[in-house]
PDB file of N, CA and C in Angstrom:
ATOM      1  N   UNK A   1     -16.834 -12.676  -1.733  1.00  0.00           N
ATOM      2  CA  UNK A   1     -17.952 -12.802  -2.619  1.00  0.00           C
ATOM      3  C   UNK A   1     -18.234 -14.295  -2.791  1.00  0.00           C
ATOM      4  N   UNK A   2     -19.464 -14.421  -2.610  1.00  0.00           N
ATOM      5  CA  UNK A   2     -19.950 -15.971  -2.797  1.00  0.00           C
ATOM      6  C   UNK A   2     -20.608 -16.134  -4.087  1.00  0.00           C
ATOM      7  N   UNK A   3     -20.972 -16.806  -4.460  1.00  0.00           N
ATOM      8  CA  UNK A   3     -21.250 -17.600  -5.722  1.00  0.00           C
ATOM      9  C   UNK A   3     -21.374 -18.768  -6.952  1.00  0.00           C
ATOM     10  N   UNK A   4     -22.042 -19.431  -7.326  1.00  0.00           N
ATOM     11  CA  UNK A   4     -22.053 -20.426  -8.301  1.00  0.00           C
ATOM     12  C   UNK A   4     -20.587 -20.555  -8.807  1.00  0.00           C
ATOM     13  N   UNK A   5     -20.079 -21.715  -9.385  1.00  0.00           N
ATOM     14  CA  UNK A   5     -18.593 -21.553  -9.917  1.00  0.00           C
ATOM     15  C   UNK A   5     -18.780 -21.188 -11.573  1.00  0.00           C
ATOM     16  N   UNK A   6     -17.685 -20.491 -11.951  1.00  0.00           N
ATOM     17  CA  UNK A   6     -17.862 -20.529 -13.122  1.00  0.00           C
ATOM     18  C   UNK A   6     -19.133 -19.163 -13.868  1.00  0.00           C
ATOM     19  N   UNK A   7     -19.435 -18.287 -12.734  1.00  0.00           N
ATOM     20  CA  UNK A   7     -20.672 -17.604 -13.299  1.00  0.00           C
ATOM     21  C   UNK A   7     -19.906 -16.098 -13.176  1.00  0.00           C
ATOM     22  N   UNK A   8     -18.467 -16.077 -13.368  1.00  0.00           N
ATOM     23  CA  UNK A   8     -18.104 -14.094 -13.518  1.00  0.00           C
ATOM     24  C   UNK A   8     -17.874 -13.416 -12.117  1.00  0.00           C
ATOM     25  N   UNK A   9     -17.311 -13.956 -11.246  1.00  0.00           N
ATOM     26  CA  UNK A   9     -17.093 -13.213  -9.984  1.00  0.00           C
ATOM     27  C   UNK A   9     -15.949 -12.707 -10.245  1.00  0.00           C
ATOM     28  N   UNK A  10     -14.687 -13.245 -10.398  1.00  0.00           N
ATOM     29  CA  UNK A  10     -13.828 -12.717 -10.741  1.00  0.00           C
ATOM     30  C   UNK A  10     -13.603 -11.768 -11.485  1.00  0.00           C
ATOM     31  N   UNK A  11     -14.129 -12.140 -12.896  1.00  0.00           N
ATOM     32  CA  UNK A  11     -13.889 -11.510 -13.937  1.00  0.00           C
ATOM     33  C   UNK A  11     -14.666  -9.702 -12.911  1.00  0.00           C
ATOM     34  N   UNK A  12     -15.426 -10.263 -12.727  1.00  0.00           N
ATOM     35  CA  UNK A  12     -16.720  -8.789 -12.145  1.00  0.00           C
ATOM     36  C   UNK A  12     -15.729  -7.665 -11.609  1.00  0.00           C
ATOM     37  N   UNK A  13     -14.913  -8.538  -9.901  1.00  0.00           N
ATOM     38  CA  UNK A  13     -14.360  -7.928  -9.104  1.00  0.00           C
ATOM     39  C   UNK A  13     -12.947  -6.984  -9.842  1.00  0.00           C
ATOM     40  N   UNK A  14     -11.742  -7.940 -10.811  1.00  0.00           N
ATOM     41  CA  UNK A  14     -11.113  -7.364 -11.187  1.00  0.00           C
ATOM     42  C   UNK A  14     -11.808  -6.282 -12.355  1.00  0.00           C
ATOM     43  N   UNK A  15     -12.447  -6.269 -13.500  1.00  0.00           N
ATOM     44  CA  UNK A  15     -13.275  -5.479 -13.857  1.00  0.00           C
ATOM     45  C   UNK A  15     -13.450  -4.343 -13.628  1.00  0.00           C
ATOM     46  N   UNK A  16     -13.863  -3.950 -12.369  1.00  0.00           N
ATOM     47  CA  UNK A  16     -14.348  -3.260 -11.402  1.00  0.00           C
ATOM     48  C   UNK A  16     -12.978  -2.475 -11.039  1.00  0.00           C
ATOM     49  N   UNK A  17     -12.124  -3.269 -10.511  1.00  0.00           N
ATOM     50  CA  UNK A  17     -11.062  -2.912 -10.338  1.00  0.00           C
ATOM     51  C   UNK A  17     -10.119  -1.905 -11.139  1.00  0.00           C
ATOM     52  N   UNK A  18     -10.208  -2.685 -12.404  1.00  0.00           N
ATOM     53  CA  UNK A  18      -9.209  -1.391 -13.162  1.00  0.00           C
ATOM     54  C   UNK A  18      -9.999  -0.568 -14.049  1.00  0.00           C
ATOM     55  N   UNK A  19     -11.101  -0.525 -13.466  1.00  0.00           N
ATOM     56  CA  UNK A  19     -12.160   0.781 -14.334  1.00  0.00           C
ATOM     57  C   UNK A  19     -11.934   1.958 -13.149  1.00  0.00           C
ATOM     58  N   UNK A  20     -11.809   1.419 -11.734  1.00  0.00           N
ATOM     59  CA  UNK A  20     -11.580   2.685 -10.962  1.00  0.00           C
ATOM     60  C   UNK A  20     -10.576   2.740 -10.120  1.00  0.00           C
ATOM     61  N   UNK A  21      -9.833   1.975 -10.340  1.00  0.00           N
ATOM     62  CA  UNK A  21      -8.353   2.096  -9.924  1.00  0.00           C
ATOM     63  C   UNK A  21      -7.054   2.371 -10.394  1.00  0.00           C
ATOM     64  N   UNK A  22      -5.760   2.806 -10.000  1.00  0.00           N
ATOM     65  CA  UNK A  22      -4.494   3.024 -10.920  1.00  0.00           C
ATOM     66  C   UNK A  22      -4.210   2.068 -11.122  1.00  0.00           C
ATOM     67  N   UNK A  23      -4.063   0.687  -9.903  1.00  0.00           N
ATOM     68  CA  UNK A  23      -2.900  -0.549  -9.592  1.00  0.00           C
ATOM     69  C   UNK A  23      -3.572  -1.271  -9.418  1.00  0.00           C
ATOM     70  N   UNK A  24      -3.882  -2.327  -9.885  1.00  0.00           N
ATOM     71  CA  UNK A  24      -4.554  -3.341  -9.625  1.00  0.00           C
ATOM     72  C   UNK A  24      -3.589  -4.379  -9.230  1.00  0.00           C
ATOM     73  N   UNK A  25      -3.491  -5.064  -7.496  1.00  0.00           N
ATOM     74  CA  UNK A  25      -2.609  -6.242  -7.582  1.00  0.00           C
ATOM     75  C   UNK A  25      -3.720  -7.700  -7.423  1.00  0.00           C
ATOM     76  N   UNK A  26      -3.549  -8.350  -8.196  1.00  0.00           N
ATOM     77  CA  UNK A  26      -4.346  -9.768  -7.666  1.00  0.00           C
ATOM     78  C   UNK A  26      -3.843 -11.187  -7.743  1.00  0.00           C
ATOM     79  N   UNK A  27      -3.961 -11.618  -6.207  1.00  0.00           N
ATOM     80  CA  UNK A  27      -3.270 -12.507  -5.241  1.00  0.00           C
ATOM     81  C   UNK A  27      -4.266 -13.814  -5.184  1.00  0.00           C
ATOM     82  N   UNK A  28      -4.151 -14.934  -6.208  1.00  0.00           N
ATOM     83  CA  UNK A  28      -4.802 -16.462  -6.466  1.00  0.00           C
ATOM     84  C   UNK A  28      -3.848 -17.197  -5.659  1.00  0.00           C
ATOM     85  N   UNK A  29      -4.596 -17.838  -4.566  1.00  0.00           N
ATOM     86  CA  UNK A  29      -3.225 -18.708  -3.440  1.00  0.00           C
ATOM     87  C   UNK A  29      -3.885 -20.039  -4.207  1.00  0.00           C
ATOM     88  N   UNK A  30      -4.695 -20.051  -4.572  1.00  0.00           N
ATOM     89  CA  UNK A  30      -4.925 -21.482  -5.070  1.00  0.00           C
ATOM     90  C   UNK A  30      -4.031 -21.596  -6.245  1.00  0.00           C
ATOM     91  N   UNK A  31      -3.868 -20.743  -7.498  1.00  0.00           N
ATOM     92  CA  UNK A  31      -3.026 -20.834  -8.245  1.00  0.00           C
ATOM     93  C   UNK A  31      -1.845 -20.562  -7.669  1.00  0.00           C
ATOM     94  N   UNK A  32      -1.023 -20.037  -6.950  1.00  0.00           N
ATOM     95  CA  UNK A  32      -0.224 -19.911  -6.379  1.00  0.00           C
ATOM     96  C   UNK A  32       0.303 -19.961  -4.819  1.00  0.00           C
ATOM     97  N   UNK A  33       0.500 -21.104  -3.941  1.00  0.00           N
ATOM     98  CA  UNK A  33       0.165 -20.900  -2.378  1.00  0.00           C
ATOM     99  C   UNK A  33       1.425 -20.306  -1.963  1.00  0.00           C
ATOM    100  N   UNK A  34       2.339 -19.787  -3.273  1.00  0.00           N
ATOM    101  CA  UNK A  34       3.526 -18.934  -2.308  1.00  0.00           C
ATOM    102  C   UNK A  34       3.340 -18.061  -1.427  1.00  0.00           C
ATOM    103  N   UNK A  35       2.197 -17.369  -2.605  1.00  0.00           N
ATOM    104  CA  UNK A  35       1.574 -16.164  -2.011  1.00  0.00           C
ATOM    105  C   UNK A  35       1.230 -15.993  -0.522  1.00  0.00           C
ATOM    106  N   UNK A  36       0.646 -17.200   0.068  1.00  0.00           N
ATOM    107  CA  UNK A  36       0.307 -17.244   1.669  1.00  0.00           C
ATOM    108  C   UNK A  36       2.037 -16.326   2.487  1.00  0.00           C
ATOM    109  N   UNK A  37       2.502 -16.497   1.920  1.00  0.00           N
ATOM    110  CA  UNK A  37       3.950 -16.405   2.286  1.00  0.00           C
ATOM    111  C   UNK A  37       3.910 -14.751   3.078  1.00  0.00           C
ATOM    112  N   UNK A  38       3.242 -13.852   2.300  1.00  0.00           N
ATOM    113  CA  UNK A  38       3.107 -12.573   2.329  1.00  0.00           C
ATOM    114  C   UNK A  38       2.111 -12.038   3.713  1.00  0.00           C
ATOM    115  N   UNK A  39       1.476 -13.143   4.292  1.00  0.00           N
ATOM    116  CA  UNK A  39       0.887 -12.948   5.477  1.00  0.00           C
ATOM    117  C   UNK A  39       1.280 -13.688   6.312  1.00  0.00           C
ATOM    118  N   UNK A  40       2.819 -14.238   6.178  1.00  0.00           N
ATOM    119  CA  UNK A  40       3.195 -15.175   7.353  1.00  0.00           C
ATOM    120  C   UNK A  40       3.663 -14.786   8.244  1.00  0.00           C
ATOM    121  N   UNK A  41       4.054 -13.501   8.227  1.00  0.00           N
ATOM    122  CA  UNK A  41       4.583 -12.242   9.196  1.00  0.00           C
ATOM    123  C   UNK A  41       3.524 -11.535  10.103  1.00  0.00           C
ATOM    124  N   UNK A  42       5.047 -10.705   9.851  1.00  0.00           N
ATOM    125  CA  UNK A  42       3.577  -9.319  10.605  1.00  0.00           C
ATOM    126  C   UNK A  42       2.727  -8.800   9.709  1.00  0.00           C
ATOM    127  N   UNK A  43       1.822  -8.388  10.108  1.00  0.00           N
ATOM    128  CA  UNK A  43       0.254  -8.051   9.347  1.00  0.00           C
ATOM    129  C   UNK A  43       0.081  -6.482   9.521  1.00  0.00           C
ATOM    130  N   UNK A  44       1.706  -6.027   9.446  1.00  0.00           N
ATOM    131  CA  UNK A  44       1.387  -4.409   9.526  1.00  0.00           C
ATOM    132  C   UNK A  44       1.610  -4.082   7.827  1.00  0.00           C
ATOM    133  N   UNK A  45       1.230  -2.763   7.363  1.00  0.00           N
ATOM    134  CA  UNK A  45       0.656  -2.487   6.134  1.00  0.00           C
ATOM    135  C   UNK A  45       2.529  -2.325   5.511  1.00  0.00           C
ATOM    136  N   UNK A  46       3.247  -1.741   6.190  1.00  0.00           N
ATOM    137  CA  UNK A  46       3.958  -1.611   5.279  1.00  0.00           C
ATOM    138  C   UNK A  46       5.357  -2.843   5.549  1.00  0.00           C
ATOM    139  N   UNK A  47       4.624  -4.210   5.994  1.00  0.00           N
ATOM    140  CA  UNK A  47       5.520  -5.594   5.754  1.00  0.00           C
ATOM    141  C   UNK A  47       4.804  -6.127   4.846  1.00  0.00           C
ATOM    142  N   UNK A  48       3.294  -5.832   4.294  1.00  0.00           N
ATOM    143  CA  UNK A  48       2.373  -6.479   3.336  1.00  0.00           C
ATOM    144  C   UNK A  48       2.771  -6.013   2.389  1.00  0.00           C
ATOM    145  N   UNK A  49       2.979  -4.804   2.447  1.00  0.00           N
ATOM    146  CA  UNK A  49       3.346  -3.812   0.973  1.00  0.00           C
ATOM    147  C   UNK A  49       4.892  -4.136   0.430  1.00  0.00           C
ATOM    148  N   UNK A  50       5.888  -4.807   1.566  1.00  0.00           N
ATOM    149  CA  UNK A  50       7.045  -5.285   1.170  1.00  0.00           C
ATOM    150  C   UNK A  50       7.390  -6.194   0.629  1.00  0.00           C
ATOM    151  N   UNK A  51       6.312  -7.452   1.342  1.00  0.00           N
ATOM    152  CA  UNK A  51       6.435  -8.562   0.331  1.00  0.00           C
ATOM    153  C   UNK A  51       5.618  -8.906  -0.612  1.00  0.00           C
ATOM    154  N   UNK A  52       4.536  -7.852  -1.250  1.00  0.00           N
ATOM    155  CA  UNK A  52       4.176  -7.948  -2.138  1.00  0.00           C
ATOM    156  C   UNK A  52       4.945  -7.255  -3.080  1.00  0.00           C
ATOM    157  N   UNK A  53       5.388  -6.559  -2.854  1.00  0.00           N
ATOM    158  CA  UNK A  53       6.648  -5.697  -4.251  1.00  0.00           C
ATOM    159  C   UNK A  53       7.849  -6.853  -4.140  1.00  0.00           C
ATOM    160  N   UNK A  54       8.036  -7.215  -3.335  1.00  0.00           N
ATOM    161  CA  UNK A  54       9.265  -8.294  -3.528  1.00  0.00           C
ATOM    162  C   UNK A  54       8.634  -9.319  -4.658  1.00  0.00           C
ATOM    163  N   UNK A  55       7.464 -10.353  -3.885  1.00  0.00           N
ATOM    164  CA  UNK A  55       7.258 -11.570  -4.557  1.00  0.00           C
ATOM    165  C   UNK A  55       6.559 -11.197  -5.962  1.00  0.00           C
ATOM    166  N   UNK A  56       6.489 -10.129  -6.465  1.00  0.00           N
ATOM    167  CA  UNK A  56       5.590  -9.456  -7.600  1.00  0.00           C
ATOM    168  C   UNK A  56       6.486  -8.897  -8.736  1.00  0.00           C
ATOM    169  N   UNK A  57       7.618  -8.352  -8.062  1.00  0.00           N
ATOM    170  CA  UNK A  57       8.720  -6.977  -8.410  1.00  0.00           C
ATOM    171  C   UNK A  57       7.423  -5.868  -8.942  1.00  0.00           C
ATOM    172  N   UNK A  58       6.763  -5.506  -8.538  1.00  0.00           N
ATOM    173  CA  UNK A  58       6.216  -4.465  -8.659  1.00  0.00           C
ATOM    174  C   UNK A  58       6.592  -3.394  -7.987  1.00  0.00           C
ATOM    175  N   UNK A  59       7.367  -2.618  -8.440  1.00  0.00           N
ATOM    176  CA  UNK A  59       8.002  -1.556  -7.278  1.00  0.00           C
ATOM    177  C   UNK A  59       7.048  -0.147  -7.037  1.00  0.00           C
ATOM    178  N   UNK A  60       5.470  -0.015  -7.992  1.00  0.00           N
ATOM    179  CA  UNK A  60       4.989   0.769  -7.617  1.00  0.00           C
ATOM    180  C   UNK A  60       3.536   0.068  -6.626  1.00  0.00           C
ATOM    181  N   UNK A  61       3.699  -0.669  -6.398  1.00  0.00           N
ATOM    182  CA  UNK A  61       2.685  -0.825  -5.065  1.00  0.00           C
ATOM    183  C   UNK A  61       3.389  -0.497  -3.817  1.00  0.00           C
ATOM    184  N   UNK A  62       2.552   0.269  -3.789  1.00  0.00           N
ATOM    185  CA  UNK A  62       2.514   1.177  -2.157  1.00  0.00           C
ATOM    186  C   UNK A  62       1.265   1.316  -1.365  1.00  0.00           C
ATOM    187  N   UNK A  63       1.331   2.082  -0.324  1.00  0.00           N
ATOM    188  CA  UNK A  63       0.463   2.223   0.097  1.00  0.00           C
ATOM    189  C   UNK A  63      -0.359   3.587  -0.445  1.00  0.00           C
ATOM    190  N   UNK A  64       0.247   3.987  -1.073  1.00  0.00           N
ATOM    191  CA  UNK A  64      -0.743   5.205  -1.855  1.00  0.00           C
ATOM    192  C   UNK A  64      -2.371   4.794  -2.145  1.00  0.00           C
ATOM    193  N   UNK A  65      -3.483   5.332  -2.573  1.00  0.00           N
ATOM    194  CA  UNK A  65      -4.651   5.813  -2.763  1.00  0.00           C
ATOM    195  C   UNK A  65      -4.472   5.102  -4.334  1.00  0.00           C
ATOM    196  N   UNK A  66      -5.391   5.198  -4.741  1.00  0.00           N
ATOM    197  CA  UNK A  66      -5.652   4.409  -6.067  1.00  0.00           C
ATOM    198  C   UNK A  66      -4.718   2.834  -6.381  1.00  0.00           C
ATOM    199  N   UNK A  67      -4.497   2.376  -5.235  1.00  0.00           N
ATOM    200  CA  UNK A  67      -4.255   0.701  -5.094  1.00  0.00           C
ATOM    201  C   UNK A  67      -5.647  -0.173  -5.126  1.00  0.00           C
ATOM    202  N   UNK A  68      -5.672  -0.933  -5.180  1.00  0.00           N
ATOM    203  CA  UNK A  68      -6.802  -1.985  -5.506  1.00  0.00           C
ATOM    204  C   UNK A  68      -5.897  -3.621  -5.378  1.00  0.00           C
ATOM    205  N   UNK A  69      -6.486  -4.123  -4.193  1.00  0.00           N
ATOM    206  CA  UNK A  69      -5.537  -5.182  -3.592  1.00  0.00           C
ATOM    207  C   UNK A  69      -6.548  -6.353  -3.609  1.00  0.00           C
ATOM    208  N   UNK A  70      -6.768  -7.363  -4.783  1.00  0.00           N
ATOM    209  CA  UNK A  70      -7.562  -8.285  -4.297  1.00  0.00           C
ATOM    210  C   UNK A  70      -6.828  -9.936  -4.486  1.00  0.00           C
ATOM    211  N   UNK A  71      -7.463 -10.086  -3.030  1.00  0.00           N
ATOM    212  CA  UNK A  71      -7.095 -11.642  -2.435  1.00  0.00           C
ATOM    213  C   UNK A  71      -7.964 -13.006  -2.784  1.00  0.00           C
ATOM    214  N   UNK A  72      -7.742 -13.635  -3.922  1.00  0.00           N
ATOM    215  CA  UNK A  72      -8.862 -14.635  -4.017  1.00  0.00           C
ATOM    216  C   UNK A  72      -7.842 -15.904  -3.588  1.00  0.00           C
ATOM    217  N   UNK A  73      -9.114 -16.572  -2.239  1.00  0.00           N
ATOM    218  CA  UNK A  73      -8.614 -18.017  -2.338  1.00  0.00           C
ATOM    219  C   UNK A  73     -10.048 -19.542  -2.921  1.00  0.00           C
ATOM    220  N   UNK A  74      -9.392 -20.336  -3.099  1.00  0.00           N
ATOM    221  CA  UNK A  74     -10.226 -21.527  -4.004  1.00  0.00           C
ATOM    222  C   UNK A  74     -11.406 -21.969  -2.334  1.00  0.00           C
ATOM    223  N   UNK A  75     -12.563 -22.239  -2.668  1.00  0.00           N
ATOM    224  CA  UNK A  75     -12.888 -22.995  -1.939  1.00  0.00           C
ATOM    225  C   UNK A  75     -12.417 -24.768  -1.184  1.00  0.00           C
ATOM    226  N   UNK A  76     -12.613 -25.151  -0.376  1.00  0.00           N
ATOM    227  CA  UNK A  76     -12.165 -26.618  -0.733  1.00  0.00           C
ATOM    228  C   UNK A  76     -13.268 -27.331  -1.397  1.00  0.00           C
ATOM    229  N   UNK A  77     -12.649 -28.063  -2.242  1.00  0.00           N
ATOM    230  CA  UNK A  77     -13.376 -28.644  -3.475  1.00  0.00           C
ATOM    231  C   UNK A  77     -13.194 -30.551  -3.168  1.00  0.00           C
ATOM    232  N   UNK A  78     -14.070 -31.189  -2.723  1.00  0.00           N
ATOM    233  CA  UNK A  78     -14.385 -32.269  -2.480  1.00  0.00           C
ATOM    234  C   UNK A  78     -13.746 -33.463  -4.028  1.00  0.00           C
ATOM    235  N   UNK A  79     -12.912 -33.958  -3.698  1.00  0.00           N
ATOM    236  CA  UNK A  79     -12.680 -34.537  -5.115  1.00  0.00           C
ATOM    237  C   UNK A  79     -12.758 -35.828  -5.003  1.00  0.00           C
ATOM    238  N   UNK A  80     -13.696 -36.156  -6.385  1.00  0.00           N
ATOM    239  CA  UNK A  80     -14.471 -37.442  -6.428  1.00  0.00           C
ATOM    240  C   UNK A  80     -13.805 -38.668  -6.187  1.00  0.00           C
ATOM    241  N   UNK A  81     -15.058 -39.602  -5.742  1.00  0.00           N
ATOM    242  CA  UNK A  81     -13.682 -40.926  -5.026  1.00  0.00           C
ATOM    243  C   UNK A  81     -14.565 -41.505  -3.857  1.00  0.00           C
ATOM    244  N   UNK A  82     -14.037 -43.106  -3.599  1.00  0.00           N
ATOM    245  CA  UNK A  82     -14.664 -42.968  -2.165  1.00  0.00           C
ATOM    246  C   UNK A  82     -14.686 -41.950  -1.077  1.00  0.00           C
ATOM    247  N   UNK A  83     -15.699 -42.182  -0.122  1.00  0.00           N
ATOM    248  CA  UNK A  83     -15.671 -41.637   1.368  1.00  0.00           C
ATOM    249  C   UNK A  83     -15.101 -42.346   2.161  1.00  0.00           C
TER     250      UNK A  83
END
């Protein structure tokens, strides 16, 4: 999702999220870049689902139906200063 900063995307997406979902997991690598950690592997569903219950201790994320898995990363943000 693209958008202005600061104008409710987030808030929208999770929102959204636990109005029609059981589990909501949500993964900020900008607040946290451990997290990258969880796709440094294999990219099969149930090594994603492992190290997200590990680095989380959430022991009910699974791959079950009423999961809701969202990934936000920061744009790069130009910080003021010479060029």
């Amino acid at each position: 999702m693209k958008g202005c900063r600061q104008c409710g995307k987030t808030y929208s997406v999770l929102d959204f999220a636990k109005k029609n979902y059981e589990n909501v997991i949500y993964l900020n690598f900008f607040e946290n870049p451990d997290y990258a950690s969880v796709f440094s592997g294999s990219l099969n569903m149930d090594s994603i689902t492992l190290m997200i219950s590990a680095l989380l201790g959430k022991k009910q994320f699974s791959k079950k139906t009423g999961q809701f898995l969202f990934l936000m990363r920061s744009r790069n943000v130009r910080k003021p200063g010479p060029h």
